[in-house]
C-alpha atoms as a PDB file:
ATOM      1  CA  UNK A   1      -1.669   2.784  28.728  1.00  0.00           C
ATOM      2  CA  UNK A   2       1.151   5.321  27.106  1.00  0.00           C
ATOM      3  CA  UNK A   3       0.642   3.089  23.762  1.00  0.00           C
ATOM      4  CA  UNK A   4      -2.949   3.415  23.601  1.00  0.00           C
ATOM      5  CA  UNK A   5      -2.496   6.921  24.657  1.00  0.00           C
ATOM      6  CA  UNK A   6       0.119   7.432  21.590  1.00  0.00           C
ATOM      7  CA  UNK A   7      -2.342   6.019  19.058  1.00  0.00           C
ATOM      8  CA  UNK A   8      -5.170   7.804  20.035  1.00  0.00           C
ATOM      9  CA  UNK A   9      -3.348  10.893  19.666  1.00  0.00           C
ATOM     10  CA  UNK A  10      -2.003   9.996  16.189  1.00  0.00           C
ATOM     11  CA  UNK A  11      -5.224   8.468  14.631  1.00  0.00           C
ATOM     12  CA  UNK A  12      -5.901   4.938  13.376  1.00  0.00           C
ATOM     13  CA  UNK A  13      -4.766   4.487   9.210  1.00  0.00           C
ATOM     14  CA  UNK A  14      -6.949   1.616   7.569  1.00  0.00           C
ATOM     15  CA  UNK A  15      -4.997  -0.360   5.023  1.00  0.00           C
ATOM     16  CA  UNK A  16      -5.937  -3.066   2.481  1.00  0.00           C
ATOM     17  CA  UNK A  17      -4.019  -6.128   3.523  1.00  0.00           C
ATOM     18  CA  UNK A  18      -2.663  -7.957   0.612  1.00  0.00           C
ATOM     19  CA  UNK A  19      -1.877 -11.742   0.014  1.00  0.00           C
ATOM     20  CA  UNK A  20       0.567 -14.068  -2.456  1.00  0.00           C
ATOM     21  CA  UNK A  21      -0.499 -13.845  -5.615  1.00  0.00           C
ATOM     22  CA  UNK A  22       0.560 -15.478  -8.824  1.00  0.00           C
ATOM     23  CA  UNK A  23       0.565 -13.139 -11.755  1.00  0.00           C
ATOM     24  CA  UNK A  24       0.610 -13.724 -15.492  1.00  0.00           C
ATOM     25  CA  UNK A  25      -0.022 -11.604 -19.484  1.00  0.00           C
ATOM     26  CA  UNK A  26      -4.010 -12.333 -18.997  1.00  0.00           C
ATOM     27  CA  UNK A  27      -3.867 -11.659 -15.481  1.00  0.00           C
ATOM     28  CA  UNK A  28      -1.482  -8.670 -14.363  1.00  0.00           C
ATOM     29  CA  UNK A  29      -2.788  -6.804 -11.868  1.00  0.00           C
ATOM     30  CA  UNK A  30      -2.043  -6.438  -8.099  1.00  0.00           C
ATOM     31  CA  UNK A  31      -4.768  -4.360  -6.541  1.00  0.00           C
ATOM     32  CA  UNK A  32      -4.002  -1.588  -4.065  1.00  0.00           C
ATOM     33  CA  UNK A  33      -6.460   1.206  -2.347  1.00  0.00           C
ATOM     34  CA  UNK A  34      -7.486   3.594   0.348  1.00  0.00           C
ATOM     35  CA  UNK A  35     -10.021   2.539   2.490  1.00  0.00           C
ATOM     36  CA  UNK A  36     -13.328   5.119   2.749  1.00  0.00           C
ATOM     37  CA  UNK A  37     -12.655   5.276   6.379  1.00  0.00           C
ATOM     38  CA  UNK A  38      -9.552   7.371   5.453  1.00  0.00           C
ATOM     39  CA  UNK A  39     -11.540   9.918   3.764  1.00  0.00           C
ATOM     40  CA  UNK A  40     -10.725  13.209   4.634  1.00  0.00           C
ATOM     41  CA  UNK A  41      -7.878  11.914   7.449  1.00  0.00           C
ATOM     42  CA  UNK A  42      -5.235  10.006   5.577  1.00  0.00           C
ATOM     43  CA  UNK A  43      -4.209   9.994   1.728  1.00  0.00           C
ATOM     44  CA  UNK A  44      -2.169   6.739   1.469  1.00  0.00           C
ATOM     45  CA  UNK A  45       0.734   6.554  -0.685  1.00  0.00           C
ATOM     46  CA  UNK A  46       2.563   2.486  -1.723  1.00  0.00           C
ATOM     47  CA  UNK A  47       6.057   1.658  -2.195  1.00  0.00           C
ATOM     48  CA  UNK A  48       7.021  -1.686  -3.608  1.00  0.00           C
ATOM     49  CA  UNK A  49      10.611  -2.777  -3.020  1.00  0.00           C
ATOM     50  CA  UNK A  50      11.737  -6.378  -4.333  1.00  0.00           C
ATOM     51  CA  UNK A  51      13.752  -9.209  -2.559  1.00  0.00           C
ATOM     52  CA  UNK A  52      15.184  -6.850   0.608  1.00  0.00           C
ATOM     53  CA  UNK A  53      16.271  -4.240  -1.624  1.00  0.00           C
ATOM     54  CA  UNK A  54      16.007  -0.653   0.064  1.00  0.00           C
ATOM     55  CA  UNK A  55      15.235   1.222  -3.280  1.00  0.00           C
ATOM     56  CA  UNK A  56      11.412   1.423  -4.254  1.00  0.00           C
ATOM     57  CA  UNK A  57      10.667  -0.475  -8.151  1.00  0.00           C
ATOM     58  CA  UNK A  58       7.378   1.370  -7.869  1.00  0.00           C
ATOM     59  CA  UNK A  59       5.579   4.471  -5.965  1.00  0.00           C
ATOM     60  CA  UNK A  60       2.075   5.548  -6.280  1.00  0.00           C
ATOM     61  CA  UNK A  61       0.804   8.723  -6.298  1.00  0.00           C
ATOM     62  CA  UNK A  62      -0.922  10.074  -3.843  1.00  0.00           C
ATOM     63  CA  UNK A  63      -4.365   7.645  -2.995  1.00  0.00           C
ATOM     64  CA  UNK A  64      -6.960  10.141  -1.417  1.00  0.00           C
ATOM     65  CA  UNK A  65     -10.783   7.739  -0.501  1.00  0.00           C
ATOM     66  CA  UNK A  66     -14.057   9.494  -0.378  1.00  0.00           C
ATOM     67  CA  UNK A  67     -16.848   8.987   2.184  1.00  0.00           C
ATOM     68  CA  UNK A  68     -19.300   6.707  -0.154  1.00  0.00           C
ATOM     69  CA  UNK A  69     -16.334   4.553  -1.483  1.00  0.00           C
ATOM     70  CA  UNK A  70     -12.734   2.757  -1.163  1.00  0.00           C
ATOM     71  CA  UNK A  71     -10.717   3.889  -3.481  1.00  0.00           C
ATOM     72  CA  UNK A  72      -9.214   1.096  -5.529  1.00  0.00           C
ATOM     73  CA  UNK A  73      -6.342   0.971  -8.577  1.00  0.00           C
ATOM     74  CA  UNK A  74      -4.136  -1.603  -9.968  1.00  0.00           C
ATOM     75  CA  UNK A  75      -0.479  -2.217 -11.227  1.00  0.00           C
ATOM     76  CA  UNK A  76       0.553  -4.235 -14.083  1.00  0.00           C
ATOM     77  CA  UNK A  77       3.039  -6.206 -11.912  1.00  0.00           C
ATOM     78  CA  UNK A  78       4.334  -8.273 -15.683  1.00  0.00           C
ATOM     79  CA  UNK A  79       5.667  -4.478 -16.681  1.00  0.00           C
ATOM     80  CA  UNK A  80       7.960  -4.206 -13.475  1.00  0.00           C
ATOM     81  CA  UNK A  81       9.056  -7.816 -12.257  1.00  0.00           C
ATOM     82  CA  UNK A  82      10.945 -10.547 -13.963  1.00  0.00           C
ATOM     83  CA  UNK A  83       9.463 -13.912 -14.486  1.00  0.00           C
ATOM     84  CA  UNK A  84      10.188 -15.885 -11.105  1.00  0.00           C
ATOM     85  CA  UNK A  85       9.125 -15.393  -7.735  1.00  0.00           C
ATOM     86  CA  UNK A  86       9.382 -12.318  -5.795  1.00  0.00           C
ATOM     87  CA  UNK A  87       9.329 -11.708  -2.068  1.00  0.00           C
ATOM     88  CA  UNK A  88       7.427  -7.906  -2.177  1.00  0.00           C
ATOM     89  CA  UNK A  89       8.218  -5.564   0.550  1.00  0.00           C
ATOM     90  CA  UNK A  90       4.153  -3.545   0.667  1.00  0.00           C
ATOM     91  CA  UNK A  91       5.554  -0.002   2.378  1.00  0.00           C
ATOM     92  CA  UNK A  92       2.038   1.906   3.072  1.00  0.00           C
ATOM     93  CA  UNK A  93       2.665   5.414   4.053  1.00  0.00           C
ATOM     94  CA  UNK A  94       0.294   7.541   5.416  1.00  0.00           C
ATOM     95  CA  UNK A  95       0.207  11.313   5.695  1.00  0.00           C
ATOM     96  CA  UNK A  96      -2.407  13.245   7.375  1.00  0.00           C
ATOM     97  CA  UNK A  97      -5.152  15.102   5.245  1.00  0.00           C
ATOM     98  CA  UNK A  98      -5.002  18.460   6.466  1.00  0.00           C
ATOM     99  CA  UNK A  99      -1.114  18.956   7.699  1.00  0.00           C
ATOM    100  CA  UNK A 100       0.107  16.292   4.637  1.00  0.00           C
ATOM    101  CA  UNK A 101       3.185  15.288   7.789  1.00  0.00           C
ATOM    102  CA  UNK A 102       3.770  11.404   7.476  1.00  0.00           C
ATOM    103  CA  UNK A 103       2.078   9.916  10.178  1.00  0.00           C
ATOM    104  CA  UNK A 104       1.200   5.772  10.713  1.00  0.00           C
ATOM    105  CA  UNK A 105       1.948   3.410   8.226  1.00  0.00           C
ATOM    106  CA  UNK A 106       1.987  -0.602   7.552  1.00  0.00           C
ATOM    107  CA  UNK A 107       4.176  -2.738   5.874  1.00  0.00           C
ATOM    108  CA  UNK A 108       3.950  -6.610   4.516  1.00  0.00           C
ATOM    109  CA  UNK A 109       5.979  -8.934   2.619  1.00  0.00           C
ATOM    110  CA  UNK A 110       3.766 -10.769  -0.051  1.00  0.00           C
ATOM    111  CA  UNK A 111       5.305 -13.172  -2.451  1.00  0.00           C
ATOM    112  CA  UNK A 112       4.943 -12.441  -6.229  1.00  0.00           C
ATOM    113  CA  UNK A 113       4.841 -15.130  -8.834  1.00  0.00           C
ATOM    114  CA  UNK A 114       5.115 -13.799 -12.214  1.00  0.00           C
ATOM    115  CA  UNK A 115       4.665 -16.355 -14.779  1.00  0.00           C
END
């Protein structure tokens, strides 16, 4: 089909999909990464944005993977949230290896619980 045709031609991103989470002082962390099957195709770069707001709380750098491993880091979520419950927009953006252009990306809405 034309779809399948489209996504061939633009490569297949991996992403880490991510699930509620309740997050507290001796437990902070939400964990992001680039899969290895990015390596040398896709650095990955994650934009938070909280409760349907359309300006980012927190950007990563750029997230390159390597062949032998995912690439993994986490964010102190108690250092950029309020106490409460958050509904997390998870903007993944992708951008191709060689060319760095923007190319397939995911998003997901997670809720945050910061206690």
């Amino acid at each position: 089909t034309e779809n399948e045709k489209k996504a061939k031609e633009s490569g297949h991103v991996d992403v880490f999909v991510m699930g509620d989470c309740a997050l507290n002082k001796d437990n902070p962390y939400l964990a992001f990464g680039n899969p290895k099957s990015n390596a040398g195709k896709y650095y990955l770069q994650f934009e938070l944005y909280d409760n349907g707001s359309d300006k980012y709380f927190y950007q990563s750098d750029m997230v390159e993977s390597t062949k032998d491993e995912d690439y993994k880091f986490s964010v102190d979520m108690t250092k950029l949230l309020s106490k409460g419950t958050h509904k997390v927009l998870v903007k993944t953006r992708a951008f191709d290896y060689k060319t760095m252009s923007e190319c397939n990306g995911a998003s997901q809405t997670i809720t945050v619980t910061i206690q």
